[in-house]
Protein backbone atom coordinates (compact mmCIF):
# COMPACT_ATOMS: atom_id res chain seq x y z
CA UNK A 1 80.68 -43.09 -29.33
CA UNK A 2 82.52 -44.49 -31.91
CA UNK A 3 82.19 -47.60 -34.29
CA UNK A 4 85.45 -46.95 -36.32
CA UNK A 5 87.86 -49.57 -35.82
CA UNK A 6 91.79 -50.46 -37.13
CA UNK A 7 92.51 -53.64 -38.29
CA UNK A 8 96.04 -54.94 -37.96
CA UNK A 9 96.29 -56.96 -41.39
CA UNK A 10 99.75 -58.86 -40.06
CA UNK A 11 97.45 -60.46 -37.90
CA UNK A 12 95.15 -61.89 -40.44
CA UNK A 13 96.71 -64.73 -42.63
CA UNK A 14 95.96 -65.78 -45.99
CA UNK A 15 95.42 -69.38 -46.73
CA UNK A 16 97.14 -71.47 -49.43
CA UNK A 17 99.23 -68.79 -51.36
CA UNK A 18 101.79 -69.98 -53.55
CA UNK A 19 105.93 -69.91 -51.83
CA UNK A 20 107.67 -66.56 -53.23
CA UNK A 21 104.64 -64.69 -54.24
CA UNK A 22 103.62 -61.65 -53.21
CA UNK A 23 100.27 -60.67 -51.83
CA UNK A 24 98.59 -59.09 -49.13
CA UNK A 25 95.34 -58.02 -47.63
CA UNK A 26 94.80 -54.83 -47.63
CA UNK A 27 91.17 -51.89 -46.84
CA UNK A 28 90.52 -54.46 -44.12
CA UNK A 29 86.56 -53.24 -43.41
CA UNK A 30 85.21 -54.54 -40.42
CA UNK A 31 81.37 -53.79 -38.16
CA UNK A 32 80.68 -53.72 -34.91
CA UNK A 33 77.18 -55.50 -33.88
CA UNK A 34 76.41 -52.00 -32.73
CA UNK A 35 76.95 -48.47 -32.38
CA UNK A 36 76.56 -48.51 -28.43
CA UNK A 37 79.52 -47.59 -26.33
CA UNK A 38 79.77 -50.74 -24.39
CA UNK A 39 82.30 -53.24 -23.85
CA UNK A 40 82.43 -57.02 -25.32
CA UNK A 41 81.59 -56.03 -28.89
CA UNK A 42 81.42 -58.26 -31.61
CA UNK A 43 83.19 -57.22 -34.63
CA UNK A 44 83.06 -58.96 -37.91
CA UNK A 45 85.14 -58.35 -41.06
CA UNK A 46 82.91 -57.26 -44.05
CA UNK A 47 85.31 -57.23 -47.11
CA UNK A 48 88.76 -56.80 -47.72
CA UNK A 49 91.57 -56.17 -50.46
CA UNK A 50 94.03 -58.33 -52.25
CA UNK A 51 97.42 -56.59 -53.15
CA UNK A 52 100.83 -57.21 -54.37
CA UNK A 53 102.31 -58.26 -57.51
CA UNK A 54 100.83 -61.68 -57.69
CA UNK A 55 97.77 -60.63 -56.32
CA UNK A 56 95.54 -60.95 -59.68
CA UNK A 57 96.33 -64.67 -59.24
CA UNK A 58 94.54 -65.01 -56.78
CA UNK A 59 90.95 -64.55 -55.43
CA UNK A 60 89.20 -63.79 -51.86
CA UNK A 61 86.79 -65.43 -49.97
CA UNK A 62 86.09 -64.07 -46.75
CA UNK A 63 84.13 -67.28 -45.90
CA UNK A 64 85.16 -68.64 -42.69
CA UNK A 65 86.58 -64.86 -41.51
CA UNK A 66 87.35 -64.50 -38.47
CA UNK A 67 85.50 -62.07 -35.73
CA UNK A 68 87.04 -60.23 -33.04
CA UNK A 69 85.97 -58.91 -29.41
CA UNK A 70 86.40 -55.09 -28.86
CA UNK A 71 85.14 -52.32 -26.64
CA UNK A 72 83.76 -48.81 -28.29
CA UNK A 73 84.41 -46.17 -26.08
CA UNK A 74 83.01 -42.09 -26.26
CA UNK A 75 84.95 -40.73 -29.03
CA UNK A 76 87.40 -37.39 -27.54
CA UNK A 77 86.68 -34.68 -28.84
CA UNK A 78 88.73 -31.24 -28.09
CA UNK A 79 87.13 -28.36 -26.35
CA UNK A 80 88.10 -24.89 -25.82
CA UNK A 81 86.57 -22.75 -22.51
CA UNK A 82 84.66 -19.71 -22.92
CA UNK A 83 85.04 -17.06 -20.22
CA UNK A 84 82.54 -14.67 -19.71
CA UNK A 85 83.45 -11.02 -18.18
CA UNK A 86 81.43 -8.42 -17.02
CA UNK A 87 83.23 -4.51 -16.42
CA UNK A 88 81.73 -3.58 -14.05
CA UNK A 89 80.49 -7.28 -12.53
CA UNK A 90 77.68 -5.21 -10.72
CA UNK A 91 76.07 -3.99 -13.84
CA UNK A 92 74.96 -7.44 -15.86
CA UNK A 93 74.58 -10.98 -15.44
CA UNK A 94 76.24 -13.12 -18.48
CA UNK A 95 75.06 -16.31 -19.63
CA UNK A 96 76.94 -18.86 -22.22
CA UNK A 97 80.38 -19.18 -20.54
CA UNK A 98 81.41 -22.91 -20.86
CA UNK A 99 83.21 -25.48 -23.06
CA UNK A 100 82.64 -25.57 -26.58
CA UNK A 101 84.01 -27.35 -29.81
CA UNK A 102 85.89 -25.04 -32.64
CA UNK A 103 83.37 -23.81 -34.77
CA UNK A 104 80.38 -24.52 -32.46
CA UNK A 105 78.11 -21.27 -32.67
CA UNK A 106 77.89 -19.76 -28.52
CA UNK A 107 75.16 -17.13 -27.74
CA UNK A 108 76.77 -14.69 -25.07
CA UNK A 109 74.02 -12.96 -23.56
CA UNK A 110 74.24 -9.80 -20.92
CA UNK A 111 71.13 -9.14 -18.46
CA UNK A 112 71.81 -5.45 -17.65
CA UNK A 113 71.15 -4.73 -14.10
CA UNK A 114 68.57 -1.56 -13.54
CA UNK A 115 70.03 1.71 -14.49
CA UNK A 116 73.20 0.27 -16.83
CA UNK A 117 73.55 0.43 -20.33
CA UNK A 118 75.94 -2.29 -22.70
CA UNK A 119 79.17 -0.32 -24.15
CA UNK A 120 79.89 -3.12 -26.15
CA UNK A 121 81.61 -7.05 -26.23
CA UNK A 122 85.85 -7.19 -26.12
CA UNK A 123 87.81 -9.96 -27.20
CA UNK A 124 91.31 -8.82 -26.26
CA UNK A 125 91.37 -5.03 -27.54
CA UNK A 126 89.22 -5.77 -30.58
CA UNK A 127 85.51 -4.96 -30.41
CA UNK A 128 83.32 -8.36 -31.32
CA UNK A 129 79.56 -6.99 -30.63
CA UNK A 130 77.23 -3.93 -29.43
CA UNK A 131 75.11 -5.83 -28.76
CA UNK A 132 73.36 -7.43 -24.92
CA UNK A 133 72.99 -10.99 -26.93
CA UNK A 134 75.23 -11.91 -29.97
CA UNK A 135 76.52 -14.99 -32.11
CA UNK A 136 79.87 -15.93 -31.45
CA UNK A 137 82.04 -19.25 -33.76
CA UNK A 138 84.35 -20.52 -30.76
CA UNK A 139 87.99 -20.49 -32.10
CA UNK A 140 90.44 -23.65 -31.57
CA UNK A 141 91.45 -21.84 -28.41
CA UNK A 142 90.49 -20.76 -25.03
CA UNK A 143 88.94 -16.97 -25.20
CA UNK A 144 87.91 -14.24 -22.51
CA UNK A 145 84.79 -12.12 -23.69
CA UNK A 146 84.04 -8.72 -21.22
CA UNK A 147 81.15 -7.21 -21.37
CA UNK A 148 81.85 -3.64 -21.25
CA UNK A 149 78.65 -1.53 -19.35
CA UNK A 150 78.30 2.21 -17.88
CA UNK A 151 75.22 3.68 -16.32
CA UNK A 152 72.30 5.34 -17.97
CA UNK A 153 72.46 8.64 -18.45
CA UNK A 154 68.44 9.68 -18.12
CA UNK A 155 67.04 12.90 -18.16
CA UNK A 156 65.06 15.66 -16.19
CA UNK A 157 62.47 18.37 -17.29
CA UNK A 158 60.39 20.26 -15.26
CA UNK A 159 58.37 23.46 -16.02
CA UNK A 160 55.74 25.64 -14.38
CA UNK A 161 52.04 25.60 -14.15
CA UNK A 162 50.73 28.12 -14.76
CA UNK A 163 53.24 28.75 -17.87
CA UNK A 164 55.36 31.79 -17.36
CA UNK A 165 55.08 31.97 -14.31
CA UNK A 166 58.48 31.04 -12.94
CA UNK A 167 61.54 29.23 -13.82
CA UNK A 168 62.98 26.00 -12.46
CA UNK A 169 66.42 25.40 -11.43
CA UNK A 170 68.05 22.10 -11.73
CA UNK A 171 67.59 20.32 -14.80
CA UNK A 172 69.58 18.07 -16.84
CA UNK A 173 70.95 14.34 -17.15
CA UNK A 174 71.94 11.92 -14.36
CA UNK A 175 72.67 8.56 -13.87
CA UNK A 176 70.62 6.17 -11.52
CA UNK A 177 71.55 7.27 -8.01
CA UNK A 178 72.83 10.83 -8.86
CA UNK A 179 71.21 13.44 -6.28
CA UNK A 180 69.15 15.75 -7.84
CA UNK A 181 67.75 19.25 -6.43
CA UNK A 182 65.02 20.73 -7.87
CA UNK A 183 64.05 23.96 -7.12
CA UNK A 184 60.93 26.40 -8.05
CA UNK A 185 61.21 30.61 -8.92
CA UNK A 186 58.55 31.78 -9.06
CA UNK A 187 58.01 35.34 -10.26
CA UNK A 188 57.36 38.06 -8.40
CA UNK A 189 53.33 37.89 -7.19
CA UNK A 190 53.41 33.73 -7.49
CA UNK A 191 53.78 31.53 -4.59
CA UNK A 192 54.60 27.19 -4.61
CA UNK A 193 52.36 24.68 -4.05
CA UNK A 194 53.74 21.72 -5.33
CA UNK A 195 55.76 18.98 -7.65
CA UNK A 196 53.69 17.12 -9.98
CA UNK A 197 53.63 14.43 -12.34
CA UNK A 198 50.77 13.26 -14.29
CA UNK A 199 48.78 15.47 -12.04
CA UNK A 200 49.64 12.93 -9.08
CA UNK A 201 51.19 14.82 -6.33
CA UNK A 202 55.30 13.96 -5.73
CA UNK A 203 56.46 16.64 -3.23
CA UNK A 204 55.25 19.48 -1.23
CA UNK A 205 58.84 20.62 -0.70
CA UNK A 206 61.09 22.94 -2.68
CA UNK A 207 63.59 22.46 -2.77
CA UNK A 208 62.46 18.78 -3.94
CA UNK A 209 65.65 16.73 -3.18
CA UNK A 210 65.59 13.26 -4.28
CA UNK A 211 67.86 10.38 -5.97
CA UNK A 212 67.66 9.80 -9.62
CA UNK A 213 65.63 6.46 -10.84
CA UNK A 214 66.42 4.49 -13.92
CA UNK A 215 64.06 6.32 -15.90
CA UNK A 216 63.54 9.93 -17.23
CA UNK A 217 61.91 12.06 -15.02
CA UNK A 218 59.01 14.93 -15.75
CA UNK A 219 57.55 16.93 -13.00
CA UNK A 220 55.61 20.35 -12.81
CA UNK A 221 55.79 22.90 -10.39
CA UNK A 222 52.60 23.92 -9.34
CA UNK A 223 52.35 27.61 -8.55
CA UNK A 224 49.39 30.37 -7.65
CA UNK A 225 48.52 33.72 -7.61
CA UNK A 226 49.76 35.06 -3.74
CA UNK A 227 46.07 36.76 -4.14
CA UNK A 228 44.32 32.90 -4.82
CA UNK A 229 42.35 30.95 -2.71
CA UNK A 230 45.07 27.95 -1.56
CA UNK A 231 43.95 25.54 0.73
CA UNK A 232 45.90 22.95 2.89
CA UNK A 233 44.66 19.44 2.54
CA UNK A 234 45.97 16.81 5.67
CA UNK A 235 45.52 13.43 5.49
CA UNK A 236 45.45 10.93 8.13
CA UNK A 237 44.91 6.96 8.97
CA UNK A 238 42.35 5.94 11.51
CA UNK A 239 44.60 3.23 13.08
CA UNK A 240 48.74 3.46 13.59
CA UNK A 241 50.27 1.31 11.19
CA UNK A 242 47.38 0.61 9.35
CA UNK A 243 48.00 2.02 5.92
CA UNK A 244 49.65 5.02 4.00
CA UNK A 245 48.37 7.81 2.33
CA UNK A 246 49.68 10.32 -0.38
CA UNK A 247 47.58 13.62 -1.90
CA UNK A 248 48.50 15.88 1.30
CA UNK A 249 49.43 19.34 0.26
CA UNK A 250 48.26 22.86 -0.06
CA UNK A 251 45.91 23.37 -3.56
CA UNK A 252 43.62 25.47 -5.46
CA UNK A 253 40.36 25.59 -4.15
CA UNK A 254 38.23 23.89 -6.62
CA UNK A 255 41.18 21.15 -8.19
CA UNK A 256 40.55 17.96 -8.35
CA UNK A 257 43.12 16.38 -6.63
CA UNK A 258 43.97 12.11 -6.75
CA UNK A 259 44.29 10.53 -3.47
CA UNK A 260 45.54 7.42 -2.83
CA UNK A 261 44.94 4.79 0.21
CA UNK A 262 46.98 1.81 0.93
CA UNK A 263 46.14 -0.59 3.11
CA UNK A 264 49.22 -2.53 5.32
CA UNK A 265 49.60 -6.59 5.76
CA UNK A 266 46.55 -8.07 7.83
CA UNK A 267 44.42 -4.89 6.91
CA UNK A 268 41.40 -3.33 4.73
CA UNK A 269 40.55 -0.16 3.73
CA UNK A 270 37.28 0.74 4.09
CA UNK A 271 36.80 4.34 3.46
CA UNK A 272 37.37 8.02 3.77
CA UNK A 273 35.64 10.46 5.88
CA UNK A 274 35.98 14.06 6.85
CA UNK A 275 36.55 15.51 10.06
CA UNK A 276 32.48 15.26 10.92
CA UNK A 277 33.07 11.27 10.11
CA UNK A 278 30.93 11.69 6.86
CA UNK A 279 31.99 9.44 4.32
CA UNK A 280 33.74 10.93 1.39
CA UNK A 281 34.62 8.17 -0.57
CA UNK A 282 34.40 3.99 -0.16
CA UNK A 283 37.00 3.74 -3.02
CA UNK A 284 40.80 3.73 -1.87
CA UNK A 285 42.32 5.46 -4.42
CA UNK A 286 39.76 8.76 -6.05
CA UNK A 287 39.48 12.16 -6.82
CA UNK A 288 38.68 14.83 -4.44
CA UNK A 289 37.46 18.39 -4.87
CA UNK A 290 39.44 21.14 -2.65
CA UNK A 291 36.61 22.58 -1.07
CA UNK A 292 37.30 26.53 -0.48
CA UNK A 293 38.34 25.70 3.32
CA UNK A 294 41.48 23.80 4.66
CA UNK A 295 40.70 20.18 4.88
CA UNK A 296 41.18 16.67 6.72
CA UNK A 297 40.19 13.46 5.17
CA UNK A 298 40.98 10.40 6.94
CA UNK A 299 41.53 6.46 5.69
CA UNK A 300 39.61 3.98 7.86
CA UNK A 301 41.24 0.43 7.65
CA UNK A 302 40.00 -2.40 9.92
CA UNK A 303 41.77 -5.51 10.48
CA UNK A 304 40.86 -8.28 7.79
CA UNK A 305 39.00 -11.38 9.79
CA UNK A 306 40.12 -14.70 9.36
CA UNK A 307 38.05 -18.16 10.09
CA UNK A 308 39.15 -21.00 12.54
CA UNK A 309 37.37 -23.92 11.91
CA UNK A 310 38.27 -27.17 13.52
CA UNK A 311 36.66 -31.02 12.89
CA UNK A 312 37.16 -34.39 14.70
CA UNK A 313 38.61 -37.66 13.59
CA UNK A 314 37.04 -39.70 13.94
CA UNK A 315 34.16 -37.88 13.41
CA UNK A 316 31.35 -37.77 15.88
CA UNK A 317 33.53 -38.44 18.61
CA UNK A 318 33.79 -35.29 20.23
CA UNK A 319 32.80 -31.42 19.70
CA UNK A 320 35.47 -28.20 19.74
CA UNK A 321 35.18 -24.99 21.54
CA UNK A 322 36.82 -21.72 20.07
CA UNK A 323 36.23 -21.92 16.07
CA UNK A 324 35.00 -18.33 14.55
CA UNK A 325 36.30 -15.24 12.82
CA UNK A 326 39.43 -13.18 14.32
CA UNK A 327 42.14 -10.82 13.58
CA UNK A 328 45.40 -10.64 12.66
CA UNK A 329 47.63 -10.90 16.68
CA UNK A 330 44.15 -11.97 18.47
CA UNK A 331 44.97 -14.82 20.82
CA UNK A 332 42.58 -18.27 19.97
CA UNK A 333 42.05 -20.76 22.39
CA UNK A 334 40.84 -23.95 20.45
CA UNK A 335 39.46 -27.03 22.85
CA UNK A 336 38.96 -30.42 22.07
CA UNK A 337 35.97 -31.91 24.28
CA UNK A 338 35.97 -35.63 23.91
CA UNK A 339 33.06 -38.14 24.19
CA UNK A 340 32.50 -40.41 26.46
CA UNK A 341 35.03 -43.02 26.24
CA UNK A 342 37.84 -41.33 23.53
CA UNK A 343 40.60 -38.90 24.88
CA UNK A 344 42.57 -36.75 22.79
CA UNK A 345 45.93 -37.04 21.10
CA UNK A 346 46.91 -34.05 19.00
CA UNK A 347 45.72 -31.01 16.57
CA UNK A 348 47.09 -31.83 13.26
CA UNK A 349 46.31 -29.15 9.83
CA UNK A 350 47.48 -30.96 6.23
CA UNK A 351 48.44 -34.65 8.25
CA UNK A 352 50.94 -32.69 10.08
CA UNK A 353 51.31 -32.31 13.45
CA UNK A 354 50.74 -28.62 14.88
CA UNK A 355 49.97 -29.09 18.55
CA UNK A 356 49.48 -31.69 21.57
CA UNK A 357 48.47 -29.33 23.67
CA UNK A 358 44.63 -29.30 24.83
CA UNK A 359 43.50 -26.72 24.67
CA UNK A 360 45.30 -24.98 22.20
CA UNK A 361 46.29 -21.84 22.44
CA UNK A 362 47.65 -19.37 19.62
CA UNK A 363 48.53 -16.14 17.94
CA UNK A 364 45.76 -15.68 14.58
CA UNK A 365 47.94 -15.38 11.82
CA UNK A 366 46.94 -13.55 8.09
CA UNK A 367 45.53 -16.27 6.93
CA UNK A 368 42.59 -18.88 7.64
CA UNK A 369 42.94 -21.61 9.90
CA UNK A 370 41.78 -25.14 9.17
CA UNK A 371 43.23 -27.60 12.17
CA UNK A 372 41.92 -31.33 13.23
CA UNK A 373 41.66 -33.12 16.99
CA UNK A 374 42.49 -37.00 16.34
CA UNK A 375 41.61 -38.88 19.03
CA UNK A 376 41.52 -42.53 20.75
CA UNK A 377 39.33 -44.61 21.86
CA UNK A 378 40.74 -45.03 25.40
CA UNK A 379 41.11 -48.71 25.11
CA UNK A 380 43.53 -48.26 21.91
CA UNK A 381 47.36 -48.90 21.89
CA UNK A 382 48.67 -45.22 22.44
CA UNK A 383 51.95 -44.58 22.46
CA UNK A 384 54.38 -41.50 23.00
């Protein structure tokens, strides 16, 4: 708000002054009670100016000055609208488009999306910034600020293991999305076994076809002697839908080779055995030696249990049938059994109703179940 206020001297008369001379009041000060915006506010007049040519004979007393009733109201205050523009709108989100005052300082800021890289910040045709989050003085006008953005361009390398002993076709830069194909040579008396990165198998095709990612890319193409011992190593789940596996491919006999089990929602890995059921590993994700024979290994995941317990209110009332450990799908049939004297109203979990069926009968979800039977004593007010 405001507390600056005009004073209309004509309205304000001086007392006593002589016919035919001149003077005035004049830098009429006045306060309000307050610097609230608010109606009904008391203003007083502080001090004041006499002028004119007669006013040295004269001097003021503001004793007795009048006060006035006015109203402060928020003081306006011109704003100009920032416009934020992204080129293309797919490739950032901007932040700091609004209204502003001239000189106030704005922050434009561009989130890139995944893959997309900032070009730089246009105000008209002239460039303002390079960079994703700047300082911008807002003019005394309305402006438009685009965000110019292009993909990525990211890179791919591959080479041969062992060194020498091939050539790979298909390297270069892409964007995110771009379709790359890969594809191993190997020189006369070498034969493929694999993409690699890290040492973590990727593919067991060539050529390896895949789309780009928003990151530089590094594989090796595992090769061998067409004399070597090379193995095939399958991998399998023990239930369908269970979990996933990756390592599966054809290797050296002797590598050591990372494999990798992942269990699905509502299930647990528990280990891996060969194809005698001996247990290789309890660990979900290890190393494995290619034996020198072809090889199946095979995740077993079991279904994760889950409790249902169930209590009585009010307690000692009544007993429940049904509460123990089950899996994710199996069907639970919970029963209230009243005592003597109380029947049953509902199954509530949290205070909130779930069921008014007795018994209750449901689906075990991934998760443990906690539930309540209220009941009555039959001579209570129950109503529907």
């Amino acid at each position: 708000g405001t507390t600056a206020a005009t004073i209309d001297a004509s309205g304000l008369i001086l007392l006593t002054p002589i016919t035919d001379e001149e003077v005035e009041l004049t830098s009429v000060v006045a306060v309000f009670e307050d610097a609230n915006v608010g109606e009904d506010k008391t203003v007083s007049i502080t001090s004041a100016t006499l002028s004119g040519v007669n006013a040295d004979n004269y001097t003021l007393s503001l004793a007795g000055a009048p006060t006035a009733i006015a109203s402060i109201t928020e003081a306006y205050v011109e704003t100009y609208l920032i416009t934020l523009v992204a080129n293309p709108s797919e490739a950032a989100t901007l932040h700091g488009a609004g209204l502003y005052e001239e000189g106030e300082v704005v922050n434009p800021t561009a989130t890139l999306s995944e893959g997309y890289q900032l070009i730089g910040w246009t105000l008209g045709d002239s460039l303002v910034s390079t960079l994703s989050s700047f300082m911008f003085n807002m003019p005394a006008e309305d402006v438009i600020l685009t965000a110019h953005l292009e993909l990525a361009i990211y890179s791919l390398t591959a080479s041969t293991n062992p060194i020498g002993t091939g050539n790979v076709e298909g390297q270069g830069e892409y964007t995110m999305g771009d379709t790359v194909t890969l594809t191993a040579l190997p020189d006369s008396g070498y034969q493929f076994l694999n993409w690699r990165a890290d040492g973590s198998l990727v593919s067991s095709s060539n050529p390896h076809v895949f789309a780009m990612p928003a990151a530089d890319v590094v594989l090796i193409a595992h090769l061998a002697d067409e004399g070597a011992s090379v193995h095939t190593l399958t991998l399998a789940v023990s239930h369908q839908n269970a979990g996933t596996v990756t390592g599966a491919s054809s290797y050296l006999a002797g590598e050591e080779v990372p494999l990798t089990a992942t269990a699905n929602e509502g299930y647990q890995f528990v280990s891996w055995v060969d194809e005698n059921d001996v247990v290789v590993s309890t660990e979900p994700s290890f190393t494995f030696s290619i034996p020198d024979a072809n090889t199946q290994l095979i995740a077993n995941f079991e279904l994760i249990p889950y409790s249902v317990t169930a209590a009585i209110n009010p307690e000692g009332t009544g007993s429940i049938q049904g509460q123990g450990e089950y899996t994710m799908g199996d069907t639970v049939t919970l029963t209230a059994l009243p005592d003597s004297g109380y029947l049953f109203l509902n199954w509530r979990a949290d205070g909130s109703l779930v069921s008014s069926s007795n018994p209750h009968v449901f689906a075990m979800p991934m998760a443990e179940v906690a539930l309540t039977a209220h009941l009555a004593d039959e001579r209570a007010s129950v109503h529907t």
